[in-house]
Protein backbone atom coordinates (compact mmCIF):
# COMPACT_ATOMS: atom_id res chain seq x y z
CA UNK A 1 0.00 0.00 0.00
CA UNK A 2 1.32 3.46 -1.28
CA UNK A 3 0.69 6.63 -1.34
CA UNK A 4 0.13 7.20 -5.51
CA UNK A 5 0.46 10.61 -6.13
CA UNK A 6 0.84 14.18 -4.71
CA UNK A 7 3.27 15.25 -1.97
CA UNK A 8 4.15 12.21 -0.72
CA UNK A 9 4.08 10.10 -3.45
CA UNK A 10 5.56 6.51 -3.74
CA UNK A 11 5.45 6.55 0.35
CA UNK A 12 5.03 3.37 2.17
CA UNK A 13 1.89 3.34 4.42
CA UNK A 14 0.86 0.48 6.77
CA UNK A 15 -1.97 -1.09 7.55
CA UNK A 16 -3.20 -1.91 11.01
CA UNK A 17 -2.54 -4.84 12.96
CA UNK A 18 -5.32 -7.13 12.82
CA UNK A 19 -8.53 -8.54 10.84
CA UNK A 20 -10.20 -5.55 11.29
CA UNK A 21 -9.90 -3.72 8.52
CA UNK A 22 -9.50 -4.31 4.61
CA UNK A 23 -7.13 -1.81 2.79
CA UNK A 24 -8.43 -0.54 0.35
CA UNK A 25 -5.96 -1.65 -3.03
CA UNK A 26 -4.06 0.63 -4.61
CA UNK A 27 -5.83 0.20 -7.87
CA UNK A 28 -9.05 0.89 -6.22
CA UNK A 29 -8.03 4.24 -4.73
CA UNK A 30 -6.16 5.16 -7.99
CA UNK A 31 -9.50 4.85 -10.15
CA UNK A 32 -11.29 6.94 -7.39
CA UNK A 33 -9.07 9.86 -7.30
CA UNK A 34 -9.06 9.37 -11.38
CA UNK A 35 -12.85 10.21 -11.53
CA UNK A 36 -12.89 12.92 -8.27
CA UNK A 37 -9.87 14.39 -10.88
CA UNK A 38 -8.27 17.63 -9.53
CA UNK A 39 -11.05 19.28 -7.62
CA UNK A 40 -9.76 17.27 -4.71
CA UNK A 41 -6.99 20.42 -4.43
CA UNK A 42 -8.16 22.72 -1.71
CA UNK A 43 -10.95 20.59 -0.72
CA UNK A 44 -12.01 19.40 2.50
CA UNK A 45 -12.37 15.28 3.39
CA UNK A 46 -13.91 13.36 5.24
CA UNK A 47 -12.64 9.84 6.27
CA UNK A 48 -14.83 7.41 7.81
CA UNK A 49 -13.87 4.05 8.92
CA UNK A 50 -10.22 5.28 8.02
CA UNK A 51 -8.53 2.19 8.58
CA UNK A 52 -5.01 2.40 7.68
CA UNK A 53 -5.83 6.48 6.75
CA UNK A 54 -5.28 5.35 3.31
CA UNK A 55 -7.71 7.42 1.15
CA UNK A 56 -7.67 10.47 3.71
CA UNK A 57 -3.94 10.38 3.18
CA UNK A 58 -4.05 9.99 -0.93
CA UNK A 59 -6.35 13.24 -0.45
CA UNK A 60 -4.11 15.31 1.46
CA UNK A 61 -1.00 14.19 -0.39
CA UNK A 62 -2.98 15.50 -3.61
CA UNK A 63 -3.25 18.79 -1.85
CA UNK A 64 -6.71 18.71 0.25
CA UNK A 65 -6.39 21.61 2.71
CA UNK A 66 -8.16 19.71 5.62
CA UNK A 67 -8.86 16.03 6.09
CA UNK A 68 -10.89 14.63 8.78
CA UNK A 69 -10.04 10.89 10.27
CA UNK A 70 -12.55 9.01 11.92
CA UNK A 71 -12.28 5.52 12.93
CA UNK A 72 -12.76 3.69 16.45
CA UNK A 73 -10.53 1.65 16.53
CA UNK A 74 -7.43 2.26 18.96
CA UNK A 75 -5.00 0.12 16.41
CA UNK A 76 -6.16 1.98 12.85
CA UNK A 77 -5.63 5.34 15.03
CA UNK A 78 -2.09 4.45 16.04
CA UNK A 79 -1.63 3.55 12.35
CA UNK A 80 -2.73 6.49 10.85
CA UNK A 81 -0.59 8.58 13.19
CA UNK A 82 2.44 6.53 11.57
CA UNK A 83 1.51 7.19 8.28
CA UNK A 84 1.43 10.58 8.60
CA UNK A 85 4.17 10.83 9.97
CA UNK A 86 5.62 9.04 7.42
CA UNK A 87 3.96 11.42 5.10
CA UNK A 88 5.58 14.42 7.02
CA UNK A 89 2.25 15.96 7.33
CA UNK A 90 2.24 18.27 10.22
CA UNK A 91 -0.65 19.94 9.78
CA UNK A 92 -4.40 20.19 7.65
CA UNK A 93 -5.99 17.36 9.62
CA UNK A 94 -7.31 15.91 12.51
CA UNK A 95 -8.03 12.45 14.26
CA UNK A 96 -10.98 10.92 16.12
CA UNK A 97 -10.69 8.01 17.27
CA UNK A 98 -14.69 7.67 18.41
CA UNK A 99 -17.83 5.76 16.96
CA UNK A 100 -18.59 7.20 13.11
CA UNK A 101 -22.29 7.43 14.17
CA UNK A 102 -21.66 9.46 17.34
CA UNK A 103 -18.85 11.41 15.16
CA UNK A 104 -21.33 12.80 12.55
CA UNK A 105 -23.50 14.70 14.87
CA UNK A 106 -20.42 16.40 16.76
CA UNK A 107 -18.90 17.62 13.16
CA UNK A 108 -22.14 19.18 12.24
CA UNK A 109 -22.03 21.28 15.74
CA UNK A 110 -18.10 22.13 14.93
CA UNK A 111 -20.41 23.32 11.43
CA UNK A 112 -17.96 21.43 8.88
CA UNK A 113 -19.23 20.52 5.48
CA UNK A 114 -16.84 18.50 3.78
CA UNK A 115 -16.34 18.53 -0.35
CA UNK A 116 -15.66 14.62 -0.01
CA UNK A 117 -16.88 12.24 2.53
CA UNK A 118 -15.88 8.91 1.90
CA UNK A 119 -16.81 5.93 4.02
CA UNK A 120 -15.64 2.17 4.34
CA UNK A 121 -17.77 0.05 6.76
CA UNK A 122 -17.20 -3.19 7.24
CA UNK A 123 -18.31 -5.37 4.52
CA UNK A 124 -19.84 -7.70 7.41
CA UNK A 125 -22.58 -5.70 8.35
CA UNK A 126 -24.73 -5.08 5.67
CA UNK A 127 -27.39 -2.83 7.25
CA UNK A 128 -24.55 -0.28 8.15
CA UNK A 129 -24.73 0.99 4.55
CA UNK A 130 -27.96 2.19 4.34
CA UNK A 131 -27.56 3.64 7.88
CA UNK A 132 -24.38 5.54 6.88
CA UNK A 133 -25.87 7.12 4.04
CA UNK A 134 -28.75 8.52 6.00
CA UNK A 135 -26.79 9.51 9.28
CA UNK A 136 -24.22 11.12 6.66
CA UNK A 137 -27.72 13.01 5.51
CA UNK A 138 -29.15 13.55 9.03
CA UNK A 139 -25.63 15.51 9.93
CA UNK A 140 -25.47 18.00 6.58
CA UNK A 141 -22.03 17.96 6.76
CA UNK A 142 -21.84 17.36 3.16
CA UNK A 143 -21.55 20.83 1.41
CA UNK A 144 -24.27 21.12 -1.41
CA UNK A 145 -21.95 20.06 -5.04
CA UNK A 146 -19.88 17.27 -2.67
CA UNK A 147 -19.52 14.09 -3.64
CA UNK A 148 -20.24 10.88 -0.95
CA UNK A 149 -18.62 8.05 -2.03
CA UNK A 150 -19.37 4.25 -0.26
CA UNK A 151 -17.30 1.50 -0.74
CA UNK A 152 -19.03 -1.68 -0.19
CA UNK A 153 -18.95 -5.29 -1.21
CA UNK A 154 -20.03 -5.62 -4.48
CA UNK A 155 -22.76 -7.95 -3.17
CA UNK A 156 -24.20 -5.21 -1.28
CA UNK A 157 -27.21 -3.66 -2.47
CA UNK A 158 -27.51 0.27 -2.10
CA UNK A 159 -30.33 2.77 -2.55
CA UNK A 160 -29.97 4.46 -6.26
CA UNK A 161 -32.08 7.06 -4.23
CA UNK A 162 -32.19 7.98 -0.36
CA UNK A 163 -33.48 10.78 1.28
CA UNK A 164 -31.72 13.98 -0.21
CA UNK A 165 -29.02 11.87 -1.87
CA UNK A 166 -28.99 10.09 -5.10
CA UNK A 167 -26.48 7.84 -6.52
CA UNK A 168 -25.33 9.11 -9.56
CA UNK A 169 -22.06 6.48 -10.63
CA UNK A 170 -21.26 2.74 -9.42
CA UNK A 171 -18.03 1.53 -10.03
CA UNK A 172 -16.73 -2.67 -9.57
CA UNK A 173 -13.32 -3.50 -8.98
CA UNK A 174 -13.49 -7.29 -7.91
CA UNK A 175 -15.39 -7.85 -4.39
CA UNK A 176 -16.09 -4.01 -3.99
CA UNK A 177 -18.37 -1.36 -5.57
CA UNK A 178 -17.69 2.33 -5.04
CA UNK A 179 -21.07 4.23 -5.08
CA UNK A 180 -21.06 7.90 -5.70
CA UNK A 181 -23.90 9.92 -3.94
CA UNK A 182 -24.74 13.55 -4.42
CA UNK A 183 -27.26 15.98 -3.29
CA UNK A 184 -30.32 16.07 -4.96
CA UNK A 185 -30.34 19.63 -6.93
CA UNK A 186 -26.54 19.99 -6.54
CA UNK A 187 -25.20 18.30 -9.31
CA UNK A 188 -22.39 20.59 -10.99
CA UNK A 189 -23.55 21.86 -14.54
């Protein structure tokens, strides 16, 4: 797992120690920054079930002036502190290493809206989906042309619609689907 392009490209990132998570490939993060293209640069981000911090990371090495990490558990935090580091990233982010669902709500009071929020449950719970997506909808931290983007197994059935959020892209690689979720009326012309 590496770091593709940006800042830190070609940089060695770990992943956390454990079953807990599933790194996302390289491949897979390289075709989603290919289709978010270079908007990502002086965007905000939003990391959900960071893991290893591997996508937050890829965003703020391609020049994303804040990312937000969010994952609770105590070895992905430790890990994404290491990578980081190994990033040399000082600054432009922070860490949480609390419950995504009790997260959301305490974001919205800070009143961030995020260009990007991307999210990685685990593939084992297949109700979580459908509850991220509306708790991601219930906070409005998701600023009105962003772009929520779900990785899920490719099993996994998603809503083309929910709430104010519609699905507007699905993307395979192997076991996992990215879905691509905007606001309803804020599609960029």
């Amino acid at each position: 797992m590496r770091v593709i392009a940006g800042s830190a490209r070609g940089r060695r990132l770990k992943g956390p120690k454990g079953t807990n998570t599933r790194p996302i490939t390289d491949f897979i993060k390289e075709a989603l920054f290919n289709t978010l293209g270079p908007d990502i640069y002086n965007s905000t981000f939003l990391d959900l079930f960071s893991g290893s911090g591997s996508v937050g990371i890829e965003a703020k090495s391609r020049g994303a002036s804040f990312v937000v990490f969010i994952d609770q558990d105590a070895n992905a935090i430790k890990t994404i502190k290491e990578n980081l580091a190994v990033c040399r990233f000082e600054g432009g982010f922070e860490i949480h290493r609390k419950d995504v669902f009790a997260s959301l709500p305490m974001l919205r009071k800070r009143g961030f809206k995020f260009d990007y929020i991307y999210a990685d449950p685990p593939f084992t719970e297949e109700a979580i989906f459908t509850r991220v997506i509306e708790k991601v909808e219930e906070a409005r931290i998701l600023k009105e042309e962003g772009i929520f983007i779900i990785r899920a197994n490719r099993k996994t059935l998603l809503p083309g619609e929910n709430g104010e959020f519609f699905r507007f892209r699905t993307k395979d690689y192997g076991l996992s689907t990215l879905h691509y979720y905007r606001i309803i009326g804020g599609e960029k012309n």
